[in-house]
PDB file of N, CA and C in Angstrom:
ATOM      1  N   UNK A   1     136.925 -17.172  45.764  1.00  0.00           N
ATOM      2  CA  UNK A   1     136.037 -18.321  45.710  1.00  0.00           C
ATOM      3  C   UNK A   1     136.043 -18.910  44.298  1.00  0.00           C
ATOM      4  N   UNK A   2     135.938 -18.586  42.799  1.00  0.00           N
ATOM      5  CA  UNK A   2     136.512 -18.360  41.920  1.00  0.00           C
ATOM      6  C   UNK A   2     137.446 -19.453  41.982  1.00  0.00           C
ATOM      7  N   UNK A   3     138.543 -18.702  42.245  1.00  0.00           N
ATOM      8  CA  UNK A   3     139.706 -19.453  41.784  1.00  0.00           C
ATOM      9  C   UNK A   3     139.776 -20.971  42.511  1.00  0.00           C
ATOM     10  N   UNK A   4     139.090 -20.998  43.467  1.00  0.00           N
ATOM     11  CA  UNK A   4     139.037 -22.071  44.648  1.00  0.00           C
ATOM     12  C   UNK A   4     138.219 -23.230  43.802  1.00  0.00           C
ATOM     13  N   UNK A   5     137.011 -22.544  43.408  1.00  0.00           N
ATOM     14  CA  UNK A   5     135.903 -23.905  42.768  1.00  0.00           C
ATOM     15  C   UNK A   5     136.226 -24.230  41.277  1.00  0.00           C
ATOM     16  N   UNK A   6     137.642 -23.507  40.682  1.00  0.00           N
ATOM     17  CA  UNK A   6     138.246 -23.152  39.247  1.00  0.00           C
ATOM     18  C   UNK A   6     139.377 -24.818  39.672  1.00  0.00           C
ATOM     19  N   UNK A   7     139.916 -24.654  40.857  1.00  0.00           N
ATOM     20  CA  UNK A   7     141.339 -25.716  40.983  1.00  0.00           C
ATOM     21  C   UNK A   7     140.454 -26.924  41.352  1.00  0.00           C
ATOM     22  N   UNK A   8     139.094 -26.562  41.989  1.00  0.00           N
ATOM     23  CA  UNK A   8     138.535 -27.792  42.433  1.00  0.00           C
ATOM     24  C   UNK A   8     137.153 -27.750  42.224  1.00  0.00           C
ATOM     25  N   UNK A   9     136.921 -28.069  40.979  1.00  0.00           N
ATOM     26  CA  UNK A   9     135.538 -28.323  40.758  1.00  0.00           C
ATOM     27  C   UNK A   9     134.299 -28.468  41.854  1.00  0.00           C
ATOM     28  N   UNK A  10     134.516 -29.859  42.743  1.00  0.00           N
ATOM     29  CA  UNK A  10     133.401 -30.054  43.268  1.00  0.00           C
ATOM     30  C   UNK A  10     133.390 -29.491  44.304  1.00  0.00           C
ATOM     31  N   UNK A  11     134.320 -27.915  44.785  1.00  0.00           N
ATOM     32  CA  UNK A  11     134.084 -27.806  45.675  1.00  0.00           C
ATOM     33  C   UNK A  11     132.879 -26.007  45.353  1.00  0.00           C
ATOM     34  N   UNK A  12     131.606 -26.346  45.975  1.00  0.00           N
ATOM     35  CA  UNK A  12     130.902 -25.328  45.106  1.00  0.00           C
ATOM     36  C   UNK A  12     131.176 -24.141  45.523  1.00  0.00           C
ATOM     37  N   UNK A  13     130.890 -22.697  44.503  1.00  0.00           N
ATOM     38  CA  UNK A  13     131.018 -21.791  44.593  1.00  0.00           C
ATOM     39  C   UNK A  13     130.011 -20.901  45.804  1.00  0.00           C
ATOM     40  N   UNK A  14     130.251 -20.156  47.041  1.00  0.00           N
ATOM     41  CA  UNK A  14     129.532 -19.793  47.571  1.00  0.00           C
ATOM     42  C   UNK A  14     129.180 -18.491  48.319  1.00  0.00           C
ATOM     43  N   UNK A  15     128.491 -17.987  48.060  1.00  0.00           N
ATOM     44  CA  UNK A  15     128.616 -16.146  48.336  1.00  0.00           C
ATOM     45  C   UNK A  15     128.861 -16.328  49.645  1.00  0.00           C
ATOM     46  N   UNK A  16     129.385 -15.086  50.168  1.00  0.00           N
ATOM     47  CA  UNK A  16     129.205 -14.546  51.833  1.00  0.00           C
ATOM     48  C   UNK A  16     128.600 -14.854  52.503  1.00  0.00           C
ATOM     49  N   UNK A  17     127.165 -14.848  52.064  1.00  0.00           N
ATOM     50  CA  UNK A  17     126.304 -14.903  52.751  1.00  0.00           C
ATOM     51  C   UNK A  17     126.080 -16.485  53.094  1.00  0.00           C
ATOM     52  N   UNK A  18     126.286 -17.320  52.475  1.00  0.00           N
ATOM     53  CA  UNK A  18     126.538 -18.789  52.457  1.00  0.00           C
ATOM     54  C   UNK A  18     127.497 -18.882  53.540  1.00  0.00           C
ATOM     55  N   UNK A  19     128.870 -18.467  53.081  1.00  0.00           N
ATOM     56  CA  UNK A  19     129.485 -19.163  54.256  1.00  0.00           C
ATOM     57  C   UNK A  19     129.524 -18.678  55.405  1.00  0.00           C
ATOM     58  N   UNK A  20     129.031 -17.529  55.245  1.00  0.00           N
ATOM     59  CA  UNK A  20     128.230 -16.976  56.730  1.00  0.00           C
ATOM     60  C   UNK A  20     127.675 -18.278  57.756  1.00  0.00           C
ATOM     61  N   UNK A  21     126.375 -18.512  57.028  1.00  0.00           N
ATOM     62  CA  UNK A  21     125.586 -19.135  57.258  1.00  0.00           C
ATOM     63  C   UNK A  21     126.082 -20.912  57.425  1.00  0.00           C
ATOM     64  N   UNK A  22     127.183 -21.133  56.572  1.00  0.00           N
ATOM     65  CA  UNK A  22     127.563 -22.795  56.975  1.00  0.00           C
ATOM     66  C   UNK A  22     128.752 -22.217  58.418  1.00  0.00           C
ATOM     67  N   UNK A  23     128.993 -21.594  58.725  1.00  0.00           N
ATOM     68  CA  UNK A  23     130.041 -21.482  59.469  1.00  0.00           C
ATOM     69  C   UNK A  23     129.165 -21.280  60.894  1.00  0.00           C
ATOM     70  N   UNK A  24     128.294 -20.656  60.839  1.00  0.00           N
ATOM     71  CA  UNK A  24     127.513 -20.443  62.245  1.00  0.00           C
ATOM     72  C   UNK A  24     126.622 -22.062  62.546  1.00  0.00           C
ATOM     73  N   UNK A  25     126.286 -22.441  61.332  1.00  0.00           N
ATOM     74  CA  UNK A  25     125.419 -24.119  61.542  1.00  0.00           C
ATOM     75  C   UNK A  25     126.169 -24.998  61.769  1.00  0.00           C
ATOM     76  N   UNK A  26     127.742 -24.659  61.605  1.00  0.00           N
ATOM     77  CA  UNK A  26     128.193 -25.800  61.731  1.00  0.00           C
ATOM     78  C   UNK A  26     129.175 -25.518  63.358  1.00  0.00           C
ATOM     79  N   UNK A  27     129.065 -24.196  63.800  1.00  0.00           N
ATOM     80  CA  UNK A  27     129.568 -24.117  65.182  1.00  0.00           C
ATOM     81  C   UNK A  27     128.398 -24.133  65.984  1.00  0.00           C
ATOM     82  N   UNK A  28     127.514 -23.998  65.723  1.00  0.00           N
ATOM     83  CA  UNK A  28     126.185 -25.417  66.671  1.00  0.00           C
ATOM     84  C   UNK A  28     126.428 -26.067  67.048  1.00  0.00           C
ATOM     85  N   UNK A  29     126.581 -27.082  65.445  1.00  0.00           N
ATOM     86  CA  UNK A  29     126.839 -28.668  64.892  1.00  0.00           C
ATOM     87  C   UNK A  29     127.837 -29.241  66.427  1.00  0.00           C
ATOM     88  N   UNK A  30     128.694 -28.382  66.190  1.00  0.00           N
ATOM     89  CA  UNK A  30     129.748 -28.528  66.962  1.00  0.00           C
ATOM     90  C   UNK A  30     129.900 -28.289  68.951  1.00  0.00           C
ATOM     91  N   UNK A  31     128.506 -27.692  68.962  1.00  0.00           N
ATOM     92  CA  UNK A  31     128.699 -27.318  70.351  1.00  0.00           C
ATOM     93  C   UNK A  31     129.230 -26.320  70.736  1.00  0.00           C
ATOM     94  N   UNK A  32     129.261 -25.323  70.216  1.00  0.00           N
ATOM     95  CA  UNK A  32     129.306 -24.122  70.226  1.00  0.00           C
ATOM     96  C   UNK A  32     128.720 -23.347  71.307  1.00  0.00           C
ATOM     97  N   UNK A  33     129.408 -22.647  72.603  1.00  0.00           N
ATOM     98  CA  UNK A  33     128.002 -21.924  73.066  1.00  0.00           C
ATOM     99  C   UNK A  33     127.028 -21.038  72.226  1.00  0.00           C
ATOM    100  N   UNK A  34     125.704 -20.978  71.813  1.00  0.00           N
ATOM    101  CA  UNK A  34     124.977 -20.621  70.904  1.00  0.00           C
ATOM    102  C   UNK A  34     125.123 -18.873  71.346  1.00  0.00           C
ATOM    103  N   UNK A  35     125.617 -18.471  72.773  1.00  0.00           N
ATOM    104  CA  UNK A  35     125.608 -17.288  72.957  1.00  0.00           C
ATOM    105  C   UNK A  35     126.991 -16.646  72.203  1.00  0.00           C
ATOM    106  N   UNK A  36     127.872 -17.238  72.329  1.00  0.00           N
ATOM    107  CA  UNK A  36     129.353 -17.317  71.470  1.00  0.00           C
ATOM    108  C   UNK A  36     129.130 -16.422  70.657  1.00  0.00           C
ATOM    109  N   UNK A  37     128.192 -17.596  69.512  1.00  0.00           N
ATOM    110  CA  UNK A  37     127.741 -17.992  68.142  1.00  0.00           C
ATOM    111  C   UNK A  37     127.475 -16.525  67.979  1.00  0.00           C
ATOM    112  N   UNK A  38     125.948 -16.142  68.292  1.00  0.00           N
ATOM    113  CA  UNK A  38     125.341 -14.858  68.205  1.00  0.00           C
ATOM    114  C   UNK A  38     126.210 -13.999  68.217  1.00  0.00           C
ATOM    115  N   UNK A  39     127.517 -13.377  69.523  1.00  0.00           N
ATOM    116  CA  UNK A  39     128.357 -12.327  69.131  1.00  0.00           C
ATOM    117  C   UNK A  39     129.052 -12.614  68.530  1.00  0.00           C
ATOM    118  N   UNK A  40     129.714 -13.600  67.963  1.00  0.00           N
ATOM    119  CA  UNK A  40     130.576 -13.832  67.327  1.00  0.00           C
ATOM    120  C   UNK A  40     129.761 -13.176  65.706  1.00  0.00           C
ATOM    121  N   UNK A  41     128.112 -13.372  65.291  1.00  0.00           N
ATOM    122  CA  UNK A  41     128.236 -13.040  64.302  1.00  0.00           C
ATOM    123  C   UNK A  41     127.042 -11.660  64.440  1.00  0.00           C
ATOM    124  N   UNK A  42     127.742 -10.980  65.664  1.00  0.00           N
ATOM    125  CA  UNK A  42     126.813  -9.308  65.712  1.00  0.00           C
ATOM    126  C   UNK A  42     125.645  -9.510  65.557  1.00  0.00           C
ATOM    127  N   UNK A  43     125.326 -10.683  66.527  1.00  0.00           N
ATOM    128  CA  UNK A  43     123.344 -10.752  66.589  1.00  0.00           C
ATOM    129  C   UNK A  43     123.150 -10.151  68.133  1.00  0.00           C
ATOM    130  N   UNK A  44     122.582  -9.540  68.880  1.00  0.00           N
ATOM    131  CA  UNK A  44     122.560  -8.700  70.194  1.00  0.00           C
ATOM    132  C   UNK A  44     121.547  -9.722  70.582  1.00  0.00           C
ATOM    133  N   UNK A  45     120.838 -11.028  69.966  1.00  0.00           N
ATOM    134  CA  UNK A  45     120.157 -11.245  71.039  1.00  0.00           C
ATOM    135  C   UNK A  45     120.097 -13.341  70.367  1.00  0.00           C
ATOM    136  N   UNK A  46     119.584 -13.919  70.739  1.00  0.00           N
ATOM    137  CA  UNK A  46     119.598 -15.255  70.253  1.00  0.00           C
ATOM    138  C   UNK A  46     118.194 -15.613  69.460  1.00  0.00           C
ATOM    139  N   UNK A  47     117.543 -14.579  69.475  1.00  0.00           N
ATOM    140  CA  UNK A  47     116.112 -14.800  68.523  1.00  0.00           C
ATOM    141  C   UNK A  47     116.796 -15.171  66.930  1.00  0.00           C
ATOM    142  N   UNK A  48     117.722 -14.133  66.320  1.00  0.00           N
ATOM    143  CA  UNK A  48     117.875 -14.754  64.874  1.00  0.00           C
ATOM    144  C   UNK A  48     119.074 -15.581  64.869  1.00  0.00           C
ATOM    145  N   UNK A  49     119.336 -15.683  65.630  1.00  0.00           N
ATOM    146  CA  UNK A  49     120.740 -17.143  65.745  1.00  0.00           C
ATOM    147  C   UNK A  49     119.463 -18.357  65.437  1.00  0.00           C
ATOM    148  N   UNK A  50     118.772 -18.405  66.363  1.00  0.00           N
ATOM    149  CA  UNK A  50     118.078 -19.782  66.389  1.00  0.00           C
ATOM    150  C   UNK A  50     116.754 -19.569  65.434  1.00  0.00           C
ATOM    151  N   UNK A  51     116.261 -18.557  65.129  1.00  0.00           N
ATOM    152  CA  UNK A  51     115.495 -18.588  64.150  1.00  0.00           C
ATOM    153  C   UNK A  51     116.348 -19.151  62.813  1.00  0.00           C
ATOM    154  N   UNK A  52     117.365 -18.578  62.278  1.00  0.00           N
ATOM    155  CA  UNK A  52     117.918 -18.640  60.942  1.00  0.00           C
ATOM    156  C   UNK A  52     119.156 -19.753  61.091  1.00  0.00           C
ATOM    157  N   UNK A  53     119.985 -19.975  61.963  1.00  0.00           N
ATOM    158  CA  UNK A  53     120.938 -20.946  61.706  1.00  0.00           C
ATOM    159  C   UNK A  53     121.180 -21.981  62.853  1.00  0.00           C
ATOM    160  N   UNK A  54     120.028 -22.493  63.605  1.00  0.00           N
ATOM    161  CA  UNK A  54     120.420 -23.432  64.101  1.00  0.00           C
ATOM    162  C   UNK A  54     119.632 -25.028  63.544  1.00  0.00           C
ATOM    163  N   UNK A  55     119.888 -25.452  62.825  1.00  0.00           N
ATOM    164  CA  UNK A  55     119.826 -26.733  62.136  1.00  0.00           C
ATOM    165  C   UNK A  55     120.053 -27.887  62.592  1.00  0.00           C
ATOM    166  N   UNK A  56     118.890 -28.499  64.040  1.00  0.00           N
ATOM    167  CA  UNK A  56     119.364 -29.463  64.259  1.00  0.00           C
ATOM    168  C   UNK A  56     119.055 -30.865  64.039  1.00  0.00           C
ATOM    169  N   UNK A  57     120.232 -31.468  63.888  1.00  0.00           N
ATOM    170  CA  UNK A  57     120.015 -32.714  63.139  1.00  0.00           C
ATOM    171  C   UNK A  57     119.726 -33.812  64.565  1.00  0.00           C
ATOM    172  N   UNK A  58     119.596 -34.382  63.565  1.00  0.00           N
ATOM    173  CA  UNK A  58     119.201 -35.827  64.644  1.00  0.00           C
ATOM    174  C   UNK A  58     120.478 -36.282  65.233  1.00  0.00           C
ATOM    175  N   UNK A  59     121.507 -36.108  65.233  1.00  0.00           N
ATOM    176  CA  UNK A  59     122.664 -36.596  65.919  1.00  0.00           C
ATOM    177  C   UNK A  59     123.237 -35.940  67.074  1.00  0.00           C
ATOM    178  N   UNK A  60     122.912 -34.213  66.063  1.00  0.00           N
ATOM    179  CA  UNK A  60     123.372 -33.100  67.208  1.00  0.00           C
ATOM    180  C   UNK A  60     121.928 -33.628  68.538  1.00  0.00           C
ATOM    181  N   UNK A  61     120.720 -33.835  68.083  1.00  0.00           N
ATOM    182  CA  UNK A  61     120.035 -34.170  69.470  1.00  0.00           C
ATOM    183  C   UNK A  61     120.099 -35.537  70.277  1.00  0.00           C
ATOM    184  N   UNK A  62     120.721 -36.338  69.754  1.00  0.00           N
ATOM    185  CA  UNK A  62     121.312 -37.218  70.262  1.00  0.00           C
ATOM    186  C   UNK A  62     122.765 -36.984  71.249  1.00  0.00           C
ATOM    187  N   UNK A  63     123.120 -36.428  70.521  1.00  0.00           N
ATOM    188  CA  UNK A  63     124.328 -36.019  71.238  1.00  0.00           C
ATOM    189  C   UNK A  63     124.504 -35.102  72.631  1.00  0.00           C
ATOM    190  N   UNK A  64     123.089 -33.989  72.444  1.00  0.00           N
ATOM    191  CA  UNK A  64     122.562 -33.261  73.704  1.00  0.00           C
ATOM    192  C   UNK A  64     122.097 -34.014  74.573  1.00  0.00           C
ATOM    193  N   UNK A  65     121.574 -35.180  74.278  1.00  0.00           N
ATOM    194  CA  UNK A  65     120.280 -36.461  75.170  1.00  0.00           C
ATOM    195  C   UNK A  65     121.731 -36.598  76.174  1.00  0.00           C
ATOM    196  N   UNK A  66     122.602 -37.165  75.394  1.00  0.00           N
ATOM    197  CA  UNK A  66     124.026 -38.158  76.180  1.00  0.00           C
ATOM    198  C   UNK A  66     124.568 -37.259  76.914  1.00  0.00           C
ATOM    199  N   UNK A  67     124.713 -36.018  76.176  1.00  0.00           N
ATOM    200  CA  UNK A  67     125.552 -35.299  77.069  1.00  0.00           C
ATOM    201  C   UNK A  67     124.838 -34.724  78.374  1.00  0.00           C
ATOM    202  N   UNK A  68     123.432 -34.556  78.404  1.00  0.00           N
ATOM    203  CA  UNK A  68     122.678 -34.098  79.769  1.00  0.00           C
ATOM    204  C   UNK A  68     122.323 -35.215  80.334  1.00  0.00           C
ATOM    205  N   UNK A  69     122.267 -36.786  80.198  1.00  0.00           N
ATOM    206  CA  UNK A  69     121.699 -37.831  81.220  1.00  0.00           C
ATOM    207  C   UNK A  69     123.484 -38.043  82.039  1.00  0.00           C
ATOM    208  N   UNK A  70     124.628 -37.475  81.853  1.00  0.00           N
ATOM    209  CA  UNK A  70     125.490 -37.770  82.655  1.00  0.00           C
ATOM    210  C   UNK A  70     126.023 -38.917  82.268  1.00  0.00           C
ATOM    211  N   UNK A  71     125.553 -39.822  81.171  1.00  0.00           N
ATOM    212  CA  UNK A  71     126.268 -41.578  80.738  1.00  0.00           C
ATOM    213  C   UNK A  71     127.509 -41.123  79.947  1.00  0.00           C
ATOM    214  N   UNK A  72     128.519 -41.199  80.566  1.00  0.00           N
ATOM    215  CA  UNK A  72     129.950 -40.933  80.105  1.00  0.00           C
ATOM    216  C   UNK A  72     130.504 -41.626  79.101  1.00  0.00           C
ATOM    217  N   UNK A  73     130.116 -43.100  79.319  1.00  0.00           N
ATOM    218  CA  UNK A  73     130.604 -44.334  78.628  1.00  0.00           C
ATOM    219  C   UNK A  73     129.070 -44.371  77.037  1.00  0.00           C
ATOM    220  N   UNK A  74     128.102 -43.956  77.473  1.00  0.00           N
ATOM    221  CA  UNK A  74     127.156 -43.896  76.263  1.00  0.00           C
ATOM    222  C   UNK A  74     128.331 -42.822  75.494  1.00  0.00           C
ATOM    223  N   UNK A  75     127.941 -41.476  76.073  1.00  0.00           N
ATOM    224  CA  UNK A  75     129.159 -40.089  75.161  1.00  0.00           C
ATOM    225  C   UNK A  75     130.015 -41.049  74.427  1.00  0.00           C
ATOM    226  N   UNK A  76     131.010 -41.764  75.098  1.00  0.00           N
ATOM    227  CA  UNK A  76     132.602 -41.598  74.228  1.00  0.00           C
ATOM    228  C   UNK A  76     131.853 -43.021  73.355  1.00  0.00           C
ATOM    229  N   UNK A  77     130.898 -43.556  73.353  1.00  0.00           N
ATOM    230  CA  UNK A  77     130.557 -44.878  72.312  1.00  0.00           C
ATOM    231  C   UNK A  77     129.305 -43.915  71.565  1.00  0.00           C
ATOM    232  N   UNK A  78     129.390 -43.040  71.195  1.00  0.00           N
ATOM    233  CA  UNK A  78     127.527 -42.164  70.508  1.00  0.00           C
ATOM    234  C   UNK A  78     127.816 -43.030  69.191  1.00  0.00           C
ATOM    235  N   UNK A  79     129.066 -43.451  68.255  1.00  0.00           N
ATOM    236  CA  UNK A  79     128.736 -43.706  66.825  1.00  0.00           C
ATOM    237  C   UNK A  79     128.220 -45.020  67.033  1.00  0.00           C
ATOM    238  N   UNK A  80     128.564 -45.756  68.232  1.00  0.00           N
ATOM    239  CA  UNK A  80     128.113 -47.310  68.057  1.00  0.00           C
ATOM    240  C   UNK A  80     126.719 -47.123  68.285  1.00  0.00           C
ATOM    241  N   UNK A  81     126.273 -46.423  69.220  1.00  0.00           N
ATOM    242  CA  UNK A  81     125.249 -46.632  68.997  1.00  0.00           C
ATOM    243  C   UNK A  81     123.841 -45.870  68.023  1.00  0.00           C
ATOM    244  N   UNK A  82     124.018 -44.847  67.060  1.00  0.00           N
ATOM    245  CA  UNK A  82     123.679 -44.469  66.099  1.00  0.00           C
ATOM    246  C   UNK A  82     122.812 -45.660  65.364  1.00  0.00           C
ATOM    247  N   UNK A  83     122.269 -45.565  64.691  1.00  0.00           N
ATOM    248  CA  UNK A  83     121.973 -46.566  63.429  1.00  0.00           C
ATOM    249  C   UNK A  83     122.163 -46.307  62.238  1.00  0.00           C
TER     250      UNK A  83
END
């Protein structure tokens, strides 16, 4: 990590435990099954998945709205309609 934020400044330095933690928020982010998520990072149950790393933003719940009312044509247009 070191040598990584040494060749590239702005990219910041970040313990384990960090990218632990951006790597599980951002396979949410992503739609992730959240049950995946949990074994994927040796949690036996979804209480500290969603207590500690699920971060959702206003887009990711936008994006759940579209994807459960069934509007296909809203889905593949979500950035147009963003603000």
């Amino acid at each position: 990590m070191r040598a990584l934020h040494k060749a590239y400044p702005d990219v910041p330095e970040l313990s384990p435990h960090e990218l632990r933690h951006t790597r599980a928020t951002l396979w949410i982010a992503q739609g992730v099954d959240p049950y995946m998520v949990a074994r994927l990072l040796g949690h036996s149950d979804l209480k500290m998945l969603t207590k500690i790393y699920d971060h959702t933003s206003a887009e990711t719940l936008r994006n759940a709205l579209l994807d459960t009312t069934g509007n296909a044509s809203a889905s593949h247009n979500k950035k147009e309609m963003l603000p």
